[in-house]
Protein backbone atom coordinates (compact mmCIF):
# COMPACT_ATOMS: atom_id res chain seq x y z
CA UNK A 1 13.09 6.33 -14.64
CA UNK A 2 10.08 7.78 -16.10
CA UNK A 3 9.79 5.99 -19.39
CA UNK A 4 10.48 2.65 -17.57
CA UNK A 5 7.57 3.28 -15.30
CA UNK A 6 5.77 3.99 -17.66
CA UNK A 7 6.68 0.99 -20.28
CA UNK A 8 5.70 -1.28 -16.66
CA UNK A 9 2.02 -0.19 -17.57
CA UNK A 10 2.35 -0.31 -21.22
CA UNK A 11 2.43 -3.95 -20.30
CA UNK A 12 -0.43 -6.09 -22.23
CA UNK A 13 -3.49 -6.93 -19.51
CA UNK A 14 -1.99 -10.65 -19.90
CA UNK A 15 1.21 -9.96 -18.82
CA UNK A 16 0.19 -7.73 -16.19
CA UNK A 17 -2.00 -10.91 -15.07
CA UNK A 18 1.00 -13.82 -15.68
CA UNK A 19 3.31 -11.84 -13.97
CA UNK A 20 1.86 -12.13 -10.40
CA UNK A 21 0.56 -15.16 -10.41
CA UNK A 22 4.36 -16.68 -11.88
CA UNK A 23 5.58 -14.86 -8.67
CA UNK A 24 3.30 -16.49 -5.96
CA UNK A 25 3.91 -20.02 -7.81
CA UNK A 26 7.67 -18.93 -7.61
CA UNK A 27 7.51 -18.04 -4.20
CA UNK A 28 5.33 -20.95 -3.22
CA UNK A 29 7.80 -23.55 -4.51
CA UNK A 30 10.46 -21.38 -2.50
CA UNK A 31 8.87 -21.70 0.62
CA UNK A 32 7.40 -25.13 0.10
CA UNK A 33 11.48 -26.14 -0.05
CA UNK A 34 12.45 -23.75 3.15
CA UNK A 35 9.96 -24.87 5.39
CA UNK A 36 10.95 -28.58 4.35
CA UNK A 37 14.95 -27.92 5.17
CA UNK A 38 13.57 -27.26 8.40
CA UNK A 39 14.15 -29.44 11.41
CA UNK A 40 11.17 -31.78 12.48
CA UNK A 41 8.05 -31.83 11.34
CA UNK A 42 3.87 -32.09 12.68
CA UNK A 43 4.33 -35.32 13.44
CA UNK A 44 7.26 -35.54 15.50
CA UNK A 45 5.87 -32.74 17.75
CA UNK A 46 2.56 -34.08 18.26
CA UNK A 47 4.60 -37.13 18.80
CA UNK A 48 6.58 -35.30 22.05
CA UNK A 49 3.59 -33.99 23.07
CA UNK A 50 1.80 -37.21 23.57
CA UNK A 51 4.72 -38.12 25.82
CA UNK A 52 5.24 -42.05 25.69
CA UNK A 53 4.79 -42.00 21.76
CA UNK A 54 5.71 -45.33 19.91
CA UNK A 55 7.37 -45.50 16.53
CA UNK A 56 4.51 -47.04 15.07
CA UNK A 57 2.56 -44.33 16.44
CA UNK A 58 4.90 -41.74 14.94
CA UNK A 59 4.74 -43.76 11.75
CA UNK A 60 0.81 -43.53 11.56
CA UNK A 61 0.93 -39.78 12.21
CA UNK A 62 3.47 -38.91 8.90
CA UNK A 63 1.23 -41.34 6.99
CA UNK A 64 -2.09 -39.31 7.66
CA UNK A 65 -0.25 -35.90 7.01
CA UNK A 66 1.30 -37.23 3.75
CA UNK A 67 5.10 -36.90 5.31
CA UNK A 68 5.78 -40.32 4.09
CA UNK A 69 5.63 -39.45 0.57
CA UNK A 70 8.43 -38.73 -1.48
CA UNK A 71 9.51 -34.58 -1.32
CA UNK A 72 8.40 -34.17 -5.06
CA UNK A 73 5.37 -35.79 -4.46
CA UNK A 74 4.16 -34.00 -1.72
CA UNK A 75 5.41 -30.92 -3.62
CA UNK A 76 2.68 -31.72 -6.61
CA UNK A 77 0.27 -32.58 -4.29
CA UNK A 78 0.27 -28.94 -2.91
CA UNK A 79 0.58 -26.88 -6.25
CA UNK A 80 -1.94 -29.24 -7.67
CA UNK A 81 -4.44 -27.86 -4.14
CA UNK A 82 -3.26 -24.80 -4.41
CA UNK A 83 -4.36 -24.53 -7.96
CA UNK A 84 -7.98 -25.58 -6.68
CA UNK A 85 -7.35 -22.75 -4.12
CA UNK A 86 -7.33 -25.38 -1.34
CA UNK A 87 -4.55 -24.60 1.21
CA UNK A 88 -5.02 -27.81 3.27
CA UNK A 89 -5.91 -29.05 6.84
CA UNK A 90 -4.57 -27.55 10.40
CA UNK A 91 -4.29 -30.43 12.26
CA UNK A 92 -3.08 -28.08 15.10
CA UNK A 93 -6.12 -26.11 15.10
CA UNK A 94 -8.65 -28.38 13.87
CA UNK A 95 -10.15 -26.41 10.89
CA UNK A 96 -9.57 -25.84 7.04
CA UNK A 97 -6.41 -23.32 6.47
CA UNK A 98 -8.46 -20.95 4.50
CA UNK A 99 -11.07 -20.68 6.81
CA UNK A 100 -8.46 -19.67 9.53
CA UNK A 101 -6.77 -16.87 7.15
CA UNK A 102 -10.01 -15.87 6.37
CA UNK A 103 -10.55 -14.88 10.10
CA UNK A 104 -7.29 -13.52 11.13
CA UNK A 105 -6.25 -11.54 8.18
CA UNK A 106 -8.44 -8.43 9.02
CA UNK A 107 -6.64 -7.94 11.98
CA UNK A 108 -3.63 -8.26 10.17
CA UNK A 109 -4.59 -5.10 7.39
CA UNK A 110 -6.13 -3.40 9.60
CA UNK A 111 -2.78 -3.24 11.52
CA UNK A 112 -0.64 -2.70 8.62
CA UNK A 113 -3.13 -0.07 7.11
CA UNK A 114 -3.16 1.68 10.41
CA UNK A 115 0.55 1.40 10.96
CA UNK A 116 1.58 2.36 7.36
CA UNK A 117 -1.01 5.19 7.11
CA UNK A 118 0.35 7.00 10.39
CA UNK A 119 4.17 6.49 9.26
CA UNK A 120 3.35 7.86 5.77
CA UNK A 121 1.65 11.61 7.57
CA UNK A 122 3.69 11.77 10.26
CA UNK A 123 6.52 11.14 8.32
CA UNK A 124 5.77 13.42 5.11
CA UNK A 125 4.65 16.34 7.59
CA UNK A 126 7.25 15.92 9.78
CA UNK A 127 10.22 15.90 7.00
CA UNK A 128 8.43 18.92 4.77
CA UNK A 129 9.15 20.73 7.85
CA UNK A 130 12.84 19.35 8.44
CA UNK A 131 13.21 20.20 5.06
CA UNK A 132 11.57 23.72 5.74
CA UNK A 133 14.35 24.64 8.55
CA UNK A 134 17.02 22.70 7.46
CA UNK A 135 20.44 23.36 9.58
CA UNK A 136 18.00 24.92 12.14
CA UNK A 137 17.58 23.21 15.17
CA UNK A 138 14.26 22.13 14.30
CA UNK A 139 15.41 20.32 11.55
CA UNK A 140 18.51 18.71 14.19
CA UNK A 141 15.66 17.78 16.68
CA UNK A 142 13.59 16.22 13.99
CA UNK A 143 16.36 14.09 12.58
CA UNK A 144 17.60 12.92 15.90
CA UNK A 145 14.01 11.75 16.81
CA UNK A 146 13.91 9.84 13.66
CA UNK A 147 17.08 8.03 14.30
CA UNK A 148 16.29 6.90 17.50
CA UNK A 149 12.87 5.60 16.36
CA UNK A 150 14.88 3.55 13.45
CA UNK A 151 17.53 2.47 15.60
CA UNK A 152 15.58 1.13 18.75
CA UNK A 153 14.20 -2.67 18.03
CA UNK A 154 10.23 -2.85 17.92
CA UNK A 155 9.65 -4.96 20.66
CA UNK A 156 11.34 -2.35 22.91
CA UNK A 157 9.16 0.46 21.86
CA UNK A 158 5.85 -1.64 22.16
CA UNK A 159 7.07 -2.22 25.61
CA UNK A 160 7.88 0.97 26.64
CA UNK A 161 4.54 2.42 25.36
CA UNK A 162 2.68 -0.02 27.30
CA UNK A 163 4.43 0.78 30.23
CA UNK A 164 3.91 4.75 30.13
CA UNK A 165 0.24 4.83 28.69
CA UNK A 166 -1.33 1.30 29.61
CA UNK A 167 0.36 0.81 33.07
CA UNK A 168 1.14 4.27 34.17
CA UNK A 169 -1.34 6.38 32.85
CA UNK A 170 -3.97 3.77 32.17
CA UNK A 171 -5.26 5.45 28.80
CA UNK A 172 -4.98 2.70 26.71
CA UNK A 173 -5.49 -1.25 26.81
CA UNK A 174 -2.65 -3.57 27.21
CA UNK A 175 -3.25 -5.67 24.31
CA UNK A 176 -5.93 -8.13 22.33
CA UNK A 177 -8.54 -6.17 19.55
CA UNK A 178 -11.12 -5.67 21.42
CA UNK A 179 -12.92 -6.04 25.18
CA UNK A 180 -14.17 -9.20 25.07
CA UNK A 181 -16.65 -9.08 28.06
CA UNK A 182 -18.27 -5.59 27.22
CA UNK A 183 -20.28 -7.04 24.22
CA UNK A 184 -20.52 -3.70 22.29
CA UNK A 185 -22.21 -3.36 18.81
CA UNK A 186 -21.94 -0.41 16.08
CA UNK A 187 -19.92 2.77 16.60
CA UNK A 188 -18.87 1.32 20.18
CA UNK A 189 -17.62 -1.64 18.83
CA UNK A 190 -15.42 0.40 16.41
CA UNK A 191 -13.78 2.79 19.08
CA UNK A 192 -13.11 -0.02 21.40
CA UNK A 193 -10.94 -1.71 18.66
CA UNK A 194 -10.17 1.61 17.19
CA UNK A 195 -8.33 2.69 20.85
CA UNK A 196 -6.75 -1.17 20.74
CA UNK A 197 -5.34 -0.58 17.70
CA UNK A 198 -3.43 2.74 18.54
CA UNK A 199 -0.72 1.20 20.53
CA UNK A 200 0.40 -1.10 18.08
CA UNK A 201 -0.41 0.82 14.85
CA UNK A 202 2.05 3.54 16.72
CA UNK A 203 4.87 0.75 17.43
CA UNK A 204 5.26 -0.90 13.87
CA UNK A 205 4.99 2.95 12.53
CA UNK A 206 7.16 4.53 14.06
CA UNK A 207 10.24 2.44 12.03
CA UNK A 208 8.88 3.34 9.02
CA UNK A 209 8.02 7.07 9.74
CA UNK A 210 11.69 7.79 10.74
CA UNK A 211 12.73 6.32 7.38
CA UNK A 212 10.14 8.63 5.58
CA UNK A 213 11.05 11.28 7.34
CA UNK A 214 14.93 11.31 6.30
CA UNK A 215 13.52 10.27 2.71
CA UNK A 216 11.00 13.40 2.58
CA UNK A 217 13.70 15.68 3.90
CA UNK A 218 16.48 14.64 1.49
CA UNK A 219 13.23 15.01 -1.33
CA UNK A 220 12.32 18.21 -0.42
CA UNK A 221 15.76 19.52 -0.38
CA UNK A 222 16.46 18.07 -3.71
CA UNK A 223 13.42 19.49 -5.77
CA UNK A 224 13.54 22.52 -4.01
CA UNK A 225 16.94 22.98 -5.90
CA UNK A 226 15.40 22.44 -9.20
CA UNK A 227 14.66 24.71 -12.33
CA UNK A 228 11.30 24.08 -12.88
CA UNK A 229 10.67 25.41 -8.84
CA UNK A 230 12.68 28.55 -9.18
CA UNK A 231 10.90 29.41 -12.44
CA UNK A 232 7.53 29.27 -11.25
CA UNK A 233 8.92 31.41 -7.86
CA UNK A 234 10.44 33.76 -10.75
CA UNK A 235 6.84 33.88 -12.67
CA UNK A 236 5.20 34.85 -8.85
CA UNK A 237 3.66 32.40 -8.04
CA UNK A 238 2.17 32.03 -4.24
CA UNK A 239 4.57 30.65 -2.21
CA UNK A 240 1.91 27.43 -0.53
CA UNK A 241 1.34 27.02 -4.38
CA UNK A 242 4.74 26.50 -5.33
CA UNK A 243 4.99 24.18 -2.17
CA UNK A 244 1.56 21.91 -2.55
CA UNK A 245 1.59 21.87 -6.13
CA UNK A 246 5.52 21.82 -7.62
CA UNK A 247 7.28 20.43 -4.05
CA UNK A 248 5.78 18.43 -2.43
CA UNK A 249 4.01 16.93 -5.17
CA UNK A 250 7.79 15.39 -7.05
CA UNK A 251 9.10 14.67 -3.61
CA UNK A 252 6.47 12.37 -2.71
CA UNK A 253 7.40 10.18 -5.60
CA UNK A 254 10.16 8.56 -3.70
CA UNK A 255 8.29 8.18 -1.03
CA UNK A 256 5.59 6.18 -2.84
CA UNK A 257 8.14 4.13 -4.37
CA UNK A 258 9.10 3.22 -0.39
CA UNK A 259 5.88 2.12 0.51
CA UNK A 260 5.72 -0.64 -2.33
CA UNK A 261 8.48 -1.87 -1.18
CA UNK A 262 8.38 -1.96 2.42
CA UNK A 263 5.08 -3.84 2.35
CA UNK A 264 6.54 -7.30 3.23
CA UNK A 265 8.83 -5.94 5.61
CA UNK A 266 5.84 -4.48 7.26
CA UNK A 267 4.34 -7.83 7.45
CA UNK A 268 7.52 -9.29 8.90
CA UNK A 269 7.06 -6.67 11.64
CA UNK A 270 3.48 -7.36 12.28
CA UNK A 271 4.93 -11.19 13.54
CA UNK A 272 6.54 -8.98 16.92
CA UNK A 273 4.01 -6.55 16.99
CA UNK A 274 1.19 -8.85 17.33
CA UNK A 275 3.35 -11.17 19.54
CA UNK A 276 3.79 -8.18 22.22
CA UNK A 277 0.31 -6.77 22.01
CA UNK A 278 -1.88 -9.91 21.75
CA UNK A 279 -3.28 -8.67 18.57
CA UNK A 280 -5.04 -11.51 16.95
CA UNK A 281 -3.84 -11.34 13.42
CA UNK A 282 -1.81 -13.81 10.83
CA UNK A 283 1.82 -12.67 12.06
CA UNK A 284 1.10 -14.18 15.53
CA UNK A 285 -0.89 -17.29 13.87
CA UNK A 286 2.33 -17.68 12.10
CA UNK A 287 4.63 -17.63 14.99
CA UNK A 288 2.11 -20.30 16.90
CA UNK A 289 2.57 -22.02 13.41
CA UNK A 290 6.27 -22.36 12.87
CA UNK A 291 6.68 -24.03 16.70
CA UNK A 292 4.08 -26.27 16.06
CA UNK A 293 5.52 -27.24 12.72
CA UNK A 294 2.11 -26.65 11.39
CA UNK A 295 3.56 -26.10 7.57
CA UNK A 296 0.01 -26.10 5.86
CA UNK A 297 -1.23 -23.11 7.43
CA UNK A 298 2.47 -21.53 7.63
CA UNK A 299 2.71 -22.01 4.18
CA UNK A 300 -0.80 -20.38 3.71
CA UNK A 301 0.19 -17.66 5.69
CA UNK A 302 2.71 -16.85 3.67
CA UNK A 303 1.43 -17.39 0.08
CA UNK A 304 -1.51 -15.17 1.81
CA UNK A 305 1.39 -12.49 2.81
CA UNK A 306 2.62 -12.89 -0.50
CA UNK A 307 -0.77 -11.91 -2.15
CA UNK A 308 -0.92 -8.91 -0.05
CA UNK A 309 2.66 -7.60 -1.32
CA UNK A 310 1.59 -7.81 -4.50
CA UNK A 311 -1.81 -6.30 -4.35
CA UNK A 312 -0.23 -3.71 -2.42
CA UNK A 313 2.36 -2.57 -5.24
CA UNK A 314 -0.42 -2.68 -7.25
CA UNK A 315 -2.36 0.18 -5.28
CA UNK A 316 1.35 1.80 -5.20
CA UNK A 317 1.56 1.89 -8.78
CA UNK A 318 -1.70 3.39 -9.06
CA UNK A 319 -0.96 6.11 -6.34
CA UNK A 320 2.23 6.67 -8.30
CA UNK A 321 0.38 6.99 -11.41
CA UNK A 322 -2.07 9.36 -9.88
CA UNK A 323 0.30 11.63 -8.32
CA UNK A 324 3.35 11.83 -11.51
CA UNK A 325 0.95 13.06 -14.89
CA UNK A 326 3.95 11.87 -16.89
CA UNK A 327 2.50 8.10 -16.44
CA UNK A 328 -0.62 6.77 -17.85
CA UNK A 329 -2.45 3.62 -16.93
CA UNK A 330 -3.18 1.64 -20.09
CA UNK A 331 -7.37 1.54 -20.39
């Protein structure tokens, strides 16, 4: 596993640059094709919308969003904007696409950041100490929490919390980023979002942290049992040393690993998350999108969700680098 890591960054820089950018063509022509084998289109729901629409009406619509074109066509006709890094027109919202990504998608990291930096402590610290007591009843208590948090559906959770600390204790807002009527600046500004952002940061992390948790456990276990660990406990070494420095340090590895790839399926959370909470971000946009059969700025939401992945598994690799010494980064 090692030396294939390590080969991965071996790569030349050019490769490491073709690669990415052959995956979000790739995945561009993929979802270009998807959203197309897709019932309806703009124009037919503008179309209902207007009520008494005629067919020549209808007609006039596909002609000004280019749906009369042949499939191929319109297919070049994207690649060929997407080259020039223009994503199109939102007829549906009345502004460039880019423009509108531009403005939602720091809501959108700032969720997933939040999210996957409380399911990556909570879940580490909370499976080193599973791992600690294991067959104790700490260790039983730990690993029944963590099934229930992976087994009950997201939406549920988000509910639930708002109930108990938005209705019932009234410590926390109900939804949206931020309180639009207090007009706060600075360090206000950032707690008010910062205490918006707990409720939903806590509901797409808490999936994630249970799987963390069983994958730190079953780590920490592991390495625990290894050679290298029971020398340096032979040699006398401290015990927190053997457990910051030779532990937990190898059994984070496959945690790391996780993270890269979970990122899109943290994004494919955000969609509900943001949906039950209000939270302004691309996941909702998207879900407004898809009804609306607004495909140019669904499809920009998801070449922009694609980006993310990859820059994301990027960091990951770094991290990974960073925390095994067996792999170098190429300078």
């Amino acid at each position: 596993m090692a030396s294939q890591t390590g080969g991965m960054f071996r790569l030349p820089a050019w490769r490491r640059l073709l690669q990415p950018l052959g995956v979000v063509t790739a995945m561009s022509v993929v979802n270009f094709f998807l959203l197309r084998l897709a019932p309806g289109d703009a124009a037919q729901v503008l179309a209902g919308e207007a009520g008494a629409a005629t067919p020549e009406y209808v007609v006039a619509l596909r002609a000004q969003f280019g749906l009369d074109q042949p499939l191929w066509v319109q297919l070049g006709r994207y690649l060929w904007h997407l080259a020039h890094l223009d994503l199109g027109y939102s007829f549906r919202q009345g502004m460039p696409v880019l423009d509108l990504i531009v403005q939602r998608l720091p809501a959108t990291l700032l969720l997933m950041g939040a999210s996957i930096a409380f399911a990556v402590v909570v879940g580490a610290a909370l499976g080193v100490l599973a791992a600690m007591r294991a067959g104790r009843l700490l260790d039983s208590l730990i690993s029944i929490a963590a099934l229930l948090c992976f087994a009950t559906p997201l939406f549920w959770i988000g509910l639930m919390l708002v109930l108990v600390f938005s209705v019932w204790l009234d410590w926390l807002p109900v939804g949206g980023m931020f309180t639009v009527e207090s007009g706060l600046t600075g360090w206000a500004y950032a707690l008010d979002v910062a205490r918006h952002l707990v409720l939903p940061a806590v509901t797409l992390g808490l999936f994630y942290m249970a799987v963390y948790v069983r994958l730190m456990r079953a780590s920490m276990i592991d390495v625990r049992r290894q050679d290298f660990v029971r020398t340096a406990v032979a040699k006398g070494a401290p015990q927190h040393r053997v457990l910051t420095r030779h532990v937990l340090r190898n059994a984070l590895l496959p945690l790391v690993t996780m993270v890269g790839v979970q990122a899109s399926s943290v994004i494919g959370g955000a969609v509900v998350v943001e949906t039950v909470f209000s939270w302004p971000g691309l996941g909702r946009t998207a879900f407004d999108a898809l009804y609306q059969r607004d495909y140019n700025l669904l499809l920009g939401i998801l070449l922009c969700s694609s980006v993310v992945v990859i820059l994301v598994n990027g960091i990951v690799d770094l991290v990974y680098a960073r925390v095994d010494p067996r792999i170098r980064l190429p300078r």
